[in-house]
Each structure stands twice: as C-alpha cells, then as structure tokens.
PDB file of N, CA and C in Angstrom:
ATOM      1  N   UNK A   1      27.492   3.701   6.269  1.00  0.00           N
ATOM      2  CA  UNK A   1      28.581   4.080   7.140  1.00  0.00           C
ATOM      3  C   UNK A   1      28.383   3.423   8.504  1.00  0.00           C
ATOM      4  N   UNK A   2      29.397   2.879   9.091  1.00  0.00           N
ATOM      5  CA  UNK A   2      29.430   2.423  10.494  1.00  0.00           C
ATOM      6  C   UNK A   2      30.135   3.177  11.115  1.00  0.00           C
ATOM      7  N   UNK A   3      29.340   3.655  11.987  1.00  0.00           N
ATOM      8  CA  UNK A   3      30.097   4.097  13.536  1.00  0.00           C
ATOM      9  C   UNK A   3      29.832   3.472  14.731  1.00  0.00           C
ATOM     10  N   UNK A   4      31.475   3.914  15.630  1.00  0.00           N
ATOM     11  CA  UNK A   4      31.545   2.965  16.794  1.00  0.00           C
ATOM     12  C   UNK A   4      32.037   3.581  18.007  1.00  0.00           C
ATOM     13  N   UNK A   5      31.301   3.707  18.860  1.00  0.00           N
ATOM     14  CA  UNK A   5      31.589   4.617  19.846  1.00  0.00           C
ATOM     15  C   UNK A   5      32.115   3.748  21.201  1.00  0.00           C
ATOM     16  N   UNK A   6      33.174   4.092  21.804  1.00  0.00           N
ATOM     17  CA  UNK A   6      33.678   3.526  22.571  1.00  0.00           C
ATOM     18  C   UNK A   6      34.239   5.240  23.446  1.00  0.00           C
ATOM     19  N   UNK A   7      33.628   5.238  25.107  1.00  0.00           N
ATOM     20  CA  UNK A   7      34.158   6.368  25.694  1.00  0.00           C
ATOM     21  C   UNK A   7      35.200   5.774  26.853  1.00  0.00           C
ATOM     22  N   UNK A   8      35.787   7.230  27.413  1.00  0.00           N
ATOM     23  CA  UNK A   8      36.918   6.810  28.446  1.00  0.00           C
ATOM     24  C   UNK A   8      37.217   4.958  28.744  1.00  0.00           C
ATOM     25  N   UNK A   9      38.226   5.244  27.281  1.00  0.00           N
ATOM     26  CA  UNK A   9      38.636   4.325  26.615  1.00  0.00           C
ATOM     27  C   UNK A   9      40.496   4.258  27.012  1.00  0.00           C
ATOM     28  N   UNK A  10      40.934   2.903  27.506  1.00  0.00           N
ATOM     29  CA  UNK A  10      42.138   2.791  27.960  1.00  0.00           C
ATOM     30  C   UNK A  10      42.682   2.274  27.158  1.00  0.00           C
ATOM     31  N   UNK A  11      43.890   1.840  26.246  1.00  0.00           N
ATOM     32  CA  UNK A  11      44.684   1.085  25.499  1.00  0.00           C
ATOM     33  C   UNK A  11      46.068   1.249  25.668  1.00  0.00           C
ATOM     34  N   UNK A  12      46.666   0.484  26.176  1.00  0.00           N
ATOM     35  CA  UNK A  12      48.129   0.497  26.150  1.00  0.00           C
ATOM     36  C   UNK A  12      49.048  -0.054  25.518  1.00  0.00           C
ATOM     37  N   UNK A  13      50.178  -0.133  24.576  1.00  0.00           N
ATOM     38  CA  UNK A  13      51.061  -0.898  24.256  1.00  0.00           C
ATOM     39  C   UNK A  13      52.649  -0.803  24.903  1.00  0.00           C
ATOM     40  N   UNK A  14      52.773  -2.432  24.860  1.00  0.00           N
ATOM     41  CA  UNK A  14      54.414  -1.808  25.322  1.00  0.00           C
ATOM     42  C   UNK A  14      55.723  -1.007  24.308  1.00  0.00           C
ATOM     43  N   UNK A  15      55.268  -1.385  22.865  1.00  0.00           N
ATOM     44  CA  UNK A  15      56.261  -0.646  22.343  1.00  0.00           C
ATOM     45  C   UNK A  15      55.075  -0.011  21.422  1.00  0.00           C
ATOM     46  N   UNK A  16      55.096  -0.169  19.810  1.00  0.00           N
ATOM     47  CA  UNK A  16      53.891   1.095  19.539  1.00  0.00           C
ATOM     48  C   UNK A  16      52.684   0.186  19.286  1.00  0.00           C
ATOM     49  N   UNK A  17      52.025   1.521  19.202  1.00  0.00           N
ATOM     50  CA  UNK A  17      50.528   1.436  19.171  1.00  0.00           C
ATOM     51  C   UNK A  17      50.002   1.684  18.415  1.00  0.00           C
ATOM     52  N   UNK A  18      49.294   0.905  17.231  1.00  0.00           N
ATOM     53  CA  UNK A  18      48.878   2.065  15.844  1.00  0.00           C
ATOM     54  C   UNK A  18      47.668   1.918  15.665  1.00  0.00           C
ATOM     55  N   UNK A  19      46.776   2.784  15.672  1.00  0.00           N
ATOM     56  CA  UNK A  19      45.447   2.879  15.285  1.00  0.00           C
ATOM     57  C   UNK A  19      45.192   3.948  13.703  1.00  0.00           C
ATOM     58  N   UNK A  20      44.298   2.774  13.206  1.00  0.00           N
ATOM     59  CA  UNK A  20      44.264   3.147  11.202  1.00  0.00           C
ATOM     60  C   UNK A  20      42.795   3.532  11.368  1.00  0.00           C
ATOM     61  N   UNK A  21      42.302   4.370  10.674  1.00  0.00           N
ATOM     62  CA  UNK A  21      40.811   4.960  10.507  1.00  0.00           C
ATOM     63  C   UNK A  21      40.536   5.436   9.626  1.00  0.00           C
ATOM     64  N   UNK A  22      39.582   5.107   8.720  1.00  0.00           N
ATOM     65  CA  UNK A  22      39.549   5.345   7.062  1.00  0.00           C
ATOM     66  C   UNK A  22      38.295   6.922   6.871  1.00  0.00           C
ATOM     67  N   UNK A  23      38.593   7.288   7.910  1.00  0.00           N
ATOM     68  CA  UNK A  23      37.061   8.773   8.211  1.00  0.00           C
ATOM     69  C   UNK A  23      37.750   9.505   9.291  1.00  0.00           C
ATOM     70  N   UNK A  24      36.888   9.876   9.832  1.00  0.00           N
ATOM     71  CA  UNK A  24      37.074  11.263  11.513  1.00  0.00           C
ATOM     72  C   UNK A  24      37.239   9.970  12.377  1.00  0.00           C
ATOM     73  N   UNK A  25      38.038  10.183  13.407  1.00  0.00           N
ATOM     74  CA  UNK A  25      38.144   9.785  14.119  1.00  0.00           C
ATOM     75  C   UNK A  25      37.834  10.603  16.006  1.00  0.00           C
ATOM     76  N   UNK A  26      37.414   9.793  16.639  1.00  0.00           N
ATOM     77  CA  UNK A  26      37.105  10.893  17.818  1.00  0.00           C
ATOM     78  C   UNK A  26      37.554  10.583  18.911  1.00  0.00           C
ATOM     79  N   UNK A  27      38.341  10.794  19.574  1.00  0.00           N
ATOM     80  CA  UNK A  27      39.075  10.336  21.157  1.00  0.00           C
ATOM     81  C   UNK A  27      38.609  11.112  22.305  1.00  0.00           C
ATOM     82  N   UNK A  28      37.590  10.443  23.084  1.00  0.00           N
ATOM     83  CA  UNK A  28      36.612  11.592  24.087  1.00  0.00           C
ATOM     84  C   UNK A  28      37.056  10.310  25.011  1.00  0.00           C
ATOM     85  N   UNK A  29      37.805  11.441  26.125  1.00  0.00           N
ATOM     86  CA  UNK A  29      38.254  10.863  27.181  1.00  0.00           C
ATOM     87  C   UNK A  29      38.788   9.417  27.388  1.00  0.00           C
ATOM     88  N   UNK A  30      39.604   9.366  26.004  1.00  0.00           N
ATOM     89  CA  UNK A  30      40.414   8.432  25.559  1.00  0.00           C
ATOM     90  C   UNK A  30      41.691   8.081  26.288  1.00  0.00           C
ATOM     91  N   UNK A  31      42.306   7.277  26.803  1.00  0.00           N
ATOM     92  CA  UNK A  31      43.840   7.348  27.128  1.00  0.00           C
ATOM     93  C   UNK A  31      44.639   5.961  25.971  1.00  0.00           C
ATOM     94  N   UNK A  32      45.332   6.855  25.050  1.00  0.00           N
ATOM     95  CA  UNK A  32      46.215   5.885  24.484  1.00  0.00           C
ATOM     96  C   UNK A  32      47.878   6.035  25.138  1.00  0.00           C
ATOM     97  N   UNK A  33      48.315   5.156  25.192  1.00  0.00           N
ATOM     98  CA  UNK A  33      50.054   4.827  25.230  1.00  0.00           C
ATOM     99  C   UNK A  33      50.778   3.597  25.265  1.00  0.00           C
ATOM    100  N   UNK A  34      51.963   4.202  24.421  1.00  0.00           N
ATOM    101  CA  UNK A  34      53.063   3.206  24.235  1.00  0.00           C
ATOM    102  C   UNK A  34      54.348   4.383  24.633  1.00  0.00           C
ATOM    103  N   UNK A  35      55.009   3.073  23.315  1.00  0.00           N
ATOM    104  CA  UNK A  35      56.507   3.805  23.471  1.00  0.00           C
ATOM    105  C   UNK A  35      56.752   5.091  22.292  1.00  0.00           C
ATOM    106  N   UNK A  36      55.458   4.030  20.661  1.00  0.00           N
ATOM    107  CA  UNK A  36      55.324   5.074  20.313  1.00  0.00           C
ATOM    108  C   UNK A  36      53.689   5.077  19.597  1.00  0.00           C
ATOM    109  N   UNK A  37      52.997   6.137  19.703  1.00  0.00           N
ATOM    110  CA  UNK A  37      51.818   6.139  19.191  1.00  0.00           C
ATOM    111  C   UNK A  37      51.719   6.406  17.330  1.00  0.00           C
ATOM    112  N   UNK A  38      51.409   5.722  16.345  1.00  0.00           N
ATOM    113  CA  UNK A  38      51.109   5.994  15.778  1.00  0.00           C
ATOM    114  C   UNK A  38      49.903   5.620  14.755  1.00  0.00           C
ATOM    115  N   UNK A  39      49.113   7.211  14.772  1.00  0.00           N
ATOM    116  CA  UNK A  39      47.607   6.999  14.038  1.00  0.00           C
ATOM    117  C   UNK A  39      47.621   7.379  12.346  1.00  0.00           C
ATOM    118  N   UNK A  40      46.767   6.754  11.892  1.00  0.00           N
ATOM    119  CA  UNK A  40      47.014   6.573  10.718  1.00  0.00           C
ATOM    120  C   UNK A  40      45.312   7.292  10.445  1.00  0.00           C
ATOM    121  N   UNK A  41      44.881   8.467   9.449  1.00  0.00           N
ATOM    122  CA  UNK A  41      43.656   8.637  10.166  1.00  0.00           C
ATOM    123  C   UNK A  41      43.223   9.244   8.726  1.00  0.00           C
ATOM    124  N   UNK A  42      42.165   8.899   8.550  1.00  0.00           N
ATOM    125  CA  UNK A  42      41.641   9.548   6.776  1.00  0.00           C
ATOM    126  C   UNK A  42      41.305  10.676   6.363  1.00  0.00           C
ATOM    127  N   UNK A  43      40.930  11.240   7.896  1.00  0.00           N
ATOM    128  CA  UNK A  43      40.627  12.679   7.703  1.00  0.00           C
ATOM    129  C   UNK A  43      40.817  13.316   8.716  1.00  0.00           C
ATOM    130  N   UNK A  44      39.876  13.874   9.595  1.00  0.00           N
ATOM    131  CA  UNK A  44      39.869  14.672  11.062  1.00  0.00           C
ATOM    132  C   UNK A  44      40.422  13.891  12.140  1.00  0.00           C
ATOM    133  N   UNK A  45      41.496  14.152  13.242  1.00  0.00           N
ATOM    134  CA  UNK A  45      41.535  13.488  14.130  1.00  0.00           C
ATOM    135  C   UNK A  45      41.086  14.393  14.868  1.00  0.00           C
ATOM    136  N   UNK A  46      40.376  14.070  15.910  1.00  0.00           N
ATOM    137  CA  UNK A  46      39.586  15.268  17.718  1.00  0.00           C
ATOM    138  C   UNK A  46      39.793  14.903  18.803  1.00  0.00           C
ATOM    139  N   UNK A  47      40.813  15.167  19.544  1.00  0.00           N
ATOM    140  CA  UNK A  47      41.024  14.527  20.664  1.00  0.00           C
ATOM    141  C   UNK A  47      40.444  15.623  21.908  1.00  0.00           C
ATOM    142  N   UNK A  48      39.676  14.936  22.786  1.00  0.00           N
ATOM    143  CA  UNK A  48      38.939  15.597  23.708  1.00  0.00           C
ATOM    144  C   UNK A  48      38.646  14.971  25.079  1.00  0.00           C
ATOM    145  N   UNK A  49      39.504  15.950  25.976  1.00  0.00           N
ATOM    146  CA  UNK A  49      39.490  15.256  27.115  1.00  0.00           C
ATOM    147  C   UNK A  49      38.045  15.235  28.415  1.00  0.00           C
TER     148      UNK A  49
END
C-alpha cells in the first residue's frame, strides 16, 4: 500500500475539480475549489480542518 501525505494543501480549479482515490482518503487542512468539486473516493472520505 502507498500512502501520501500532503498537509494544508491548496488546489484550485476554474471550472471542476475531480479528485479519484481507490482507499480513505484524508483532507487535513486541505482547501479544495472550483465551480464544481467532484470526489470520486473508494471508501472513507475525512475532511478535517
């Protein structure tokens, strides 16, 4: 298994944004936006500010 940790993490799109994840996914002090966000996610999503 690979994991990849990336914190207070910025990503923006101008129209959408899609993030795919084939496991848990973890958003710790993450900022995503577009116009529209969509995650595609295999199991747990945790978003934590």
């Amino acid at each position: 298994m690979i994991a990849v940790t990336n914190r207070d993490t910025e990503i923006t799109a101008s129209n959408t944004l899609s993030l795919t994840s084939g496991r848990d996914t973890n958003l710790r002090g993450a900022e995503v936006s577009g116009n529209t966000v969509d995650a595609n996610v295999g199991r747990d999503l945790n978003i934590q500010s």
